[in-house]
C-alpha atoms as a PDB file:
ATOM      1  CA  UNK A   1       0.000   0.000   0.000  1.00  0.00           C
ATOM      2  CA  UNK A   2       0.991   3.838  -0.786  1.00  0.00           C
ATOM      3  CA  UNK A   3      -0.346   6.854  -0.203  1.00  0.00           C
ATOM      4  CA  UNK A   4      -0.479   9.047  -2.663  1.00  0.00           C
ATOM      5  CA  UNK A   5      -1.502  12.636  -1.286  1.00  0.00           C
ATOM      6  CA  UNK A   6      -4.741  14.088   0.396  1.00  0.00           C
ATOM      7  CA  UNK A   7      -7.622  13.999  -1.962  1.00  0.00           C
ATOM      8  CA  UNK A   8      -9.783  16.085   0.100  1.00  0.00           C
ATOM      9  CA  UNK A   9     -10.577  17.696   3.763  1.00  0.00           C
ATOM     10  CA  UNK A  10     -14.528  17.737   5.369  1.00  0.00           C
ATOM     11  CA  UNK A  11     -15.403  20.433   6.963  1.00  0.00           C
ATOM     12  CA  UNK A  12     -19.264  20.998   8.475  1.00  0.00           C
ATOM     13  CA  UNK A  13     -20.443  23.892   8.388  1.00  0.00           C
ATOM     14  CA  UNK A  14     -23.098  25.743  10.615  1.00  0.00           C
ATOM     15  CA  UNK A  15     -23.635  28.705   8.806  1.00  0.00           C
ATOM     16  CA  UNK A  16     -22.954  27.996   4.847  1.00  0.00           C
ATOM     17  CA  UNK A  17     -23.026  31.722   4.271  1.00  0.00           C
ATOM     18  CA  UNK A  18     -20.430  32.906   6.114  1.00  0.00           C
ATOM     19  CA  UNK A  19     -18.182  29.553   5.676  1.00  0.00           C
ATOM     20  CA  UNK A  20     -18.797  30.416   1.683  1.00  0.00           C
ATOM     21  CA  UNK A  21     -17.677  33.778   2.112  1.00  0.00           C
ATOM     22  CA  UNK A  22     -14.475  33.004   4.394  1.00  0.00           C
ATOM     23  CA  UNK A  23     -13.099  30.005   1.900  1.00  0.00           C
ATOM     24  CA  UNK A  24     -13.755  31.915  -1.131  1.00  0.00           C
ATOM     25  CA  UNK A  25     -13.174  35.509  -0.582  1.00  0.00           C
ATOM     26  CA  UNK A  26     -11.319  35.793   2.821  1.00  0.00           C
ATOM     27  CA  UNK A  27      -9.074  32.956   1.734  1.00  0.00           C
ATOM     28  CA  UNK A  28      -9.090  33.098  -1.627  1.00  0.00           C
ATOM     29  CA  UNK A  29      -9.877  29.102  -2.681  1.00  0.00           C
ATOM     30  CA  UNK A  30     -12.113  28.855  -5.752  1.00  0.00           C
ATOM     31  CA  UNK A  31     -15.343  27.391  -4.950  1.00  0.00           C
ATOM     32  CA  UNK A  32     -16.228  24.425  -7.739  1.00  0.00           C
ATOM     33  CA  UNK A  33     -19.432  22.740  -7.875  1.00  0.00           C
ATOM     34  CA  UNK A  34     -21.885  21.688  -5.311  1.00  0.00           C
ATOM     35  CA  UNK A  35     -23.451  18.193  -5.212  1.00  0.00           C
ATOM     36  CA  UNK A  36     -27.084  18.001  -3.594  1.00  0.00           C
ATOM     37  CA  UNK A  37     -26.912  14.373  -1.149  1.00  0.00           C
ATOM     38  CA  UNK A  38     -30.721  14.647   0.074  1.00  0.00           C
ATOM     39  CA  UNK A  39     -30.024  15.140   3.208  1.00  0.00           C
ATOM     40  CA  UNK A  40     -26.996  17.189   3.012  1.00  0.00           C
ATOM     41  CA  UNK A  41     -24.991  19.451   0.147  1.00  0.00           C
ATOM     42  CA  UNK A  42     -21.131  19.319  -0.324  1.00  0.00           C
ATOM     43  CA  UNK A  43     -19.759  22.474  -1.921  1.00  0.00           C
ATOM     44  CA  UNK A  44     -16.240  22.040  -2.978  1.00  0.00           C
ATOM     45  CA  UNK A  45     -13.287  24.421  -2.874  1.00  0.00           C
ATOM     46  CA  UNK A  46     -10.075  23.557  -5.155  1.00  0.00           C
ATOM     47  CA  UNK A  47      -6.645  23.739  -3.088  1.00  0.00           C
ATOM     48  CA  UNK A  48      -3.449  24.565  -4.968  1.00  0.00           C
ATOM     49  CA  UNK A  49      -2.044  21.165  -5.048  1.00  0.00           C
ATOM     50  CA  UNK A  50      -4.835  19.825  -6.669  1.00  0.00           C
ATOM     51  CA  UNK A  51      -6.723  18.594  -3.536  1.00  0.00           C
ATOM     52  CA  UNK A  52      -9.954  19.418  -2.548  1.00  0.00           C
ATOM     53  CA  UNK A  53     -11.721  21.454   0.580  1.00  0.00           C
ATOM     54  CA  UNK A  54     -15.099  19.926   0.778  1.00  0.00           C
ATOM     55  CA  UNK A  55     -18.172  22.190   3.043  1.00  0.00           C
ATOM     56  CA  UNK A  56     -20.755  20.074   4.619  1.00  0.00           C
ATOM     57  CA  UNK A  57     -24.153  21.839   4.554  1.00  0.00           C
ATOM     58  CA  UNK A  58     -26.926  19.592   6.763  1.00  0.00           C
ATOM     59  CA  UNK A  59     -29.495  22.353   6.158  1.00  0.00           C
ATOM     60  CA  UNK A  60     -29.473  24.001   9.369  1.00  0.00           C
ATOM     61  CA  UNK A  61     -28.834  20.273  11.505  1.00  0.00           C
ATOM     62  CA  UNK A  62     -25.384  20.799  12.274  1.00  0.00           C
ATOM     63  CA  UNK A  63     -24.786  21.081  16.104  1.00  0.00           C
ATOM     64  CA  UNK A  64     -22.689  21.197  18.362  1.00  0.00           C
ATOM     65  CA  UNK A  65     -19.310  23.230  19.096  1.00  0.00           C
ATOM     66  CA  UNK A  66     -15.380  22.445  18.261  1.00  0.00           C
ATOM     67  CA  UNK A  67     -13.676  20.466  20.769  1.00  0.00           C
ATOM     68  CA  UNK A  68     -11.101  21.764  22.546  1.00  0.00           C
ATOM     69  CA  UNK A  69      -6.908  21.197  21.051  1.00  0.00           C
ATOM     70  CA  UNK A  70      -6.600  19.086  23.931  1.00  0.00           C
ATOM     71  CA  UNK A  71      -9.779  16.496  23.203  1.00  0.00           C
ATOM     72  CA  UNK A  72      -8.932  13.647  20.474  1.00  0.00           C
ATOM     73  CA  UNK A  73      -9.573  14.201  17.220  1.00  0.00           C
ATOM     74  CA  UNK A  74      -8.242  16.647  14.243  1.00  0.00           C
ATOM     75  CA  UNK A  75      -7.018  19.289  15.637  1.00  0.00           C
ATOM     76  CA  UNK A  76      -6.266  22.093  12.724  1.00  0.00           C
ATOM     77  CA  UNK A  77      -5.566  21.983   9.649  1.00  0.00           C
ATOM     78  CA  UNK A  78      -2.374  23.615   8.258  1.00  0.00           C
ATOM     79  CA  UNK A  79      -1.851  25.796   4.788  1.00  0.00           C
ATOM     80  CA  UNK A  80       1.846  26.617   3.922  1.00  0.00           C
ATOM     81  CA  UNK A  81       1.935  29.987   2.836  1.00  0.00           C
ATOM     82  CA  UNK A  82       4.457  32.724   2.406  1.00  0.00           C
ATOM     83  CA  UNK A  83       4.763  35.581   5.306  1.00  0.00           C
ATOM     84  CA  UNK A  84       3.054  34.418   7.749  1.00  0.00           C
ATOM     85  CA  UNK A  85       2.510  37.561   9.670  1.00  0.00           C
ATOM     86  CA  UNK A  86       1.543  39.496   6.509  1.00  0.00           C
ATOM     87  CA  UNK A  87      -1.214  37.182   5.817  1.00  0.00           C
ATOM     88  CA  UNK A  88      -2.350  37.307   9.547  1.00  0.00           C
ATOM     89  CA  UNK A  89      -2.443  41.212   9.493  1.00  0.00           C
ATOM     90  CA  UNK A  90      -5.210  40.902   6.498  1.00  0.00           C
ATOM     91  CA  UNK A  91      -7.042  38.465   8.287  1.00  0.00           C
ATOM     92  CA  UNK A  92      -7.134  40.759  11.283  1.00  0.00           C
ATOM     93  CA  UNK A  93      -8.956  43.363   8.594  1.00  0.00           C
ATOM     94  CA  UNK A  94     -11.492  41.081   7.562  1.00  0.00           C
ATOM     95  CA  UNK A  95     -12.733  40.661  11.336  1.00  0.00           C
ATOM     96  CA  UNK A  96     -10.857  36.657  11.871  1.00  0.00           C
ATOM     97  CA  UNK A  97     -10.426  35.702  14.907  1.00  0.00           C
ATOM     98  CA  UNK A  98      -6.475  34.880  15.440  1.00  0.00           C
ATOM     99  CA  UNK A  99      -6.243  32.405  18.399  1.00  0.00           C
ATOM    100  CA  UNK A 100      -2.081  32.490  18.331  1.00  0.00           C
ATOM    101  CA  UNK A 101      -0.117  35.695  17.154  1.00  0.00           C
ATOM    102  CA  UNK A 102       2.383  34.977  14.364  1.00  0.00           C
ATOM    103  CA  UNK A 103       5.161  33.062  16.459  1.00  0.00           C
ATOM    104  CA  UNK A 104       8.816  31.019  15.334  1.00  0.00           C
ATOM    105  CA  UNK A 105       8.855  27.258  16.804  1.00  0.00           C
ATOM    106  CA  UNK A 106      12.592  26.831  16.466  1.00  0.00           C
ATOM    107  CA  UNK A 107      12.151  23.100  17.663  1.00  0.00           C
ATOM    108  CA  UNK A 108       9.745  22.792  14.846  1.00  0.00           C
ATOM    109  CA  UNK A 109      11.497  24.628  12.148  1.00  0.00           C
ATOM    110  CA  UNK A 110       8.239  26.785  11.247  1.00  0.00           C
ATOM    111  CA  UNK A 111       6.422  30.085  11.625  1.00  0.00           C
ATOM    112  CA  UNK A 112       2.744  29.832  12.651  1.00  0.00           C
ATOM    113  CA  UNK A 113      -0.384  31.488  12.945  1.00  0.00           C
ATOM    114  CA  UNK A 114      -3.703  30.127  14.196  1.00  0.00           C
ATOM    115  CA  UNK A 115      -7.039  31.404  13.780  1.00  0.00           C
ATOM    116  CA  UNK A 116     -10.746  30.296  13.599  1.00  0.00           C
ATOM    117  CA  UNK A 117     -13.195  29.833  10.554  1.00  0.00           C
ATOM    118  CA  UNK A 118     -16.803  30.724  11.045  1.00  0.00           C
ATOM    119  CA  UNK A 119     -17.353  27.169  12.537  1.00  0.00           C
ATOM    120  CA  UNK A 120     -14.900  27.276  14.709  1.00  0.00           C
ATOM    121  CA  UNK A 121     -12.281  24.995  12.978  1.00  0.00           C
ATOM    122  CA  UNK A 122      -8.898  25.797  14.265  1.00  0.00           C
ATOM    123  CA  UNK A 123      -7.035  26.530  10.958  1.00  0.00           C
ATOM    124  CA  UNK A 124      -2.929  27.290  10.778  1.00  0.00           C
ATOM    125  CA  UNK A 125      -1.100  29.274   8.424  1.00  0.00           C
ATOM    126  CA  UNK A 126       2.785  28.103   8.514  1.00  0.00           C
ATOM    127  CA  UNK A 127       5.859  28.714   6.481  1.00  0.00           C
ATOM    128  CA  UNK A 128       9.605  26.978   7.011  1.00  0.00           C
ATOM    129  CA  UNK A 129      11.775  29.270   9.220  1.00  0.00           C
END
Protein backbone atom coordinates (compact mmCIF):
# COMPACT_ATOMS: atom_id res chain seq x y z
CA UNK A 1 0.00 0.00 0.00
CA UNK A 2 0.99 3.84 -0.79
CA UNK A 3 -0.35 6.85 -0.20
CA UNK A 4 -0.48 9.05 -2.66
CA UNK A 5 -1.50 12.64 -1.29
CA UNK A 6 -4.74 14.09 0.40
CA UNK A 7 -7.62 14.00 -1.96
CA UNK A 8 -9.78 16.08 0.10
CA UNK A 9 -10.58 17.70 3.76
CA UNK A 10 -14.53 17.74 5.37
CA UNK A 11 -15.40 20.43 6.96
CA UNK A 12 -19.26 21.00 8.48
CA UNK A 13 -20.44 23.89 8.39
CA UNK A 14 -23.10 25.74 10.62
CA UNK A 15 -23.64 28.71 8.81
CA UNK A 16 -22.95 28.00 4.85
CA UNK A 17 -23.03 31.72 4.27
CA UNK A 18 -20.43 32.91 6.11
CA UNK A 19 -18.18 29.55 5.68
CA UNK A 20 -18.80 30.42 1.68
CA UNK A 21 -17.68 33.78 2.11
CA UNK A 22 -14.47 33.00 4.39
CA UNK A 23 -13.10 30.00 1.90
CA UNK A 24 -13.76 31.92 -1.13
CA UNK A 25 -13.17 35.51 -0.58
CA UNK A 26 -11.32 35.79 2.82
CA UNK A 27 -9.07 32.96 1.73
CA UNK A 28 -9.09 33.10 -1.63
CA UNK A 29 -9.88 29.10 -2.68
CA UNK A 30 -12.11 28.85 -5.75
CA UNK A 31 -15.34 27.39 -4.95
CA UNK A 32 -16.23 24.43 -7.74
CA UNK A 33 -19.43 22.74 -7.87
CA UNK A 34 -21.88 21.69 -5.31
CA UNK A 35 -23.45 18.19 -5.21
CA UNK A 36 -27.08 18.00 -3.59
CA UNK A 37 -26.91 14.37 -1.15
CA UNK A 38 -30.72 14.65 0.07
CA UNK A 39 -30.02 15.14 3.21
CA UNK A 40 -27.00 17.19 3.01
CA UNK A 41 -24.99 19.45 0.15
CA UNK A 42 -21.13 19.32 -0.32
CA UNK A 43 -19.76 22.47 -1.92
CA UNK A 44 -16.24 22.04 -2.98
CA UNK A 45 -13.29 24.42 -2.87
CA UNK A 46 -10.07 23.56 -5.15
CA UNK A 47 -6.65 23.74 -3.09
CA UNK A 48 -3.45 24.57 -4.97
CA UNK A 49 -2.04 21.16 -5.05
CA UNK A 50 -4.84 19.82 -6.67
CA UNK A 51 -6.72 18.59 -3.54
CA UNK A 52 -9.95 19.42 -2.55
CA UNK A 53 -11.72 21.45 0.58
CA UNK A 54 -15.10 19.93 0.78
CA UNK A 55 -18.17 22.19 3.04
CA UNK A 56 -20.75 20.07 4.62
CA UNK A 57 -24.15 21.84 4.55
CA UNK A 58 -26.93 19.59 6.76
CA UNK A 59 -29.49 22.35 6.16
CA UNK A 60 -29.47 24.00 9.37
CA UNK A 61 -28.83 20.27 11.51
CA UNK A 62 -25.38 20.80 12.27
CA UNK A 63 -24.79 21.08 16.10
CA UNK A 64 -22.69 21.20 18.36
CA UNK A 65 -19.31 23.23 19.10
CA UNK A 66 -15.38 22.44 18.26
CA UNK A 67 -13.68 20.47 20.77
CA UNK A 68 -11.10 21.76 22.55
CA UNK A 69 -6.91 21.20 21.05
CA UNK A 70 -6.60 19.09 23.93
CA UNK A 71 -9.78 16.50 23.20
CA UNK A 72 -8.93 13.65 20.47
CA UNK A 73 -9.57 14.20 17.22
CA UNK A 74 -8.24 16.65 14.24
CA UNK A 75 -7.02 19.29 15.64
CA UNK A 76 -6.27 22.09 12.72
CA UNK A 77 -5.57 21.98 9.65
CA UNK A 78 -2.37 23.62 8.26
CA UNK A 79 -1.85 25.80 4.79
CA UNK A 80 1.85 26.62 3.92
CA UNK A 81 1.94 29.99 2.84
CA UNK A 82 4.46 32.72 2.41
CA UNK A 83 4.76 35.58 5.31
CA UNK A 84 3.05 34.42 7.75
CA UNK A 85 2.51 37.56 9.67
CA UNK A 86 1.54 39.50 6.51
CA UNK A 87 -1.21 37.18 5.82
CA UNK A 88 -2.35 37.31 9.55
CA UNK A 89 -2.44 41.21 9.49
CA UNK A 90 -5.21 40.90 6.50
CA UNK A 91 -7.04 38.47 8.29
CA UNK A 92 -7.13 40.76 11.28
CA UNK A 93 -8.96 43.36 8.59
CA UNK A 94 -11.49 41.08 7.56
CA UNK A 95 -12.73 40.66 11.34
CA UNK A 96 -10.86 36.66 11.87
CA UNK A 97 -10.43 35.70 14.91
CA UNK A 98 -6.48 34.88 15.44
CA UNK A 99 -6.24 32.40 18.40
CA UNK A 100 -2.08 32.49 18.33
CA UNK A 101 -0.12 35.70 17.15
CA UNK A 102 2.38 34.98 14.36
CA UNK A 103 5.16 33.06 16.46
CA UNK A 104 8.82 31.02 15.33
CA UNK A 105 8.85 27.26 16.80
CA UNK A 106 12.59 26.83 16.47
CA UNK A 107 12.15 23.10 17.66
CA UNK A 108 9.74 22.79 14.85
CA UNK A 109 11.50 24.63 12.15
CA UNK A 110 8.24 26.78 11.25
CA UNK A 111 6.42 30.08 11.63
CA UNK A 112 2.74 29.83 12.65
CA UNK A 113 -0.38 31.49 12.94
CA UNK A 114 -3.70 30.13 14.20
CA UNK A 115 -7.04 31.40 13.78
CA UNK A 116 -10.75 30.30 13.60
CA UNK A 117 -13.19 29.83 10.55
CA UNK A 118 -16.80 30.72 11.04
CA UNK A 119 -17.35 27.17 12.54
CA UNK A 120 -14.90 27.28 14.71
CA UNK A 121 -12.28 24.99 12.98
CA UNK A 122 -8.90 25.80 14.26
CA UNK A 123 -7.03 26.53 10.96
CA UNK A 124 -2.93 27.29 10.78
CA UNK A 125 -1.10 29.27 8.42
CA UNK A 126 2.78 28.10 8.51
CA UNK A 127 5.86 28.71 6.48
CA UNK A 128 9.61 26.98 7.01
CA UNK A 129 11.78 29.27 9.22
Amino acid sequence: MKIQKINHVSINVNDVAKSLDFYGRVLGLKQQETVDCGEFDIIYFGLPDGSRLELFDYHGKNTGAARPDSEIGLRHLAFEVEDVAKHEAYLRTQGVEITLATCDLPNLGARVMLFLDPNNVTLEFCEPL
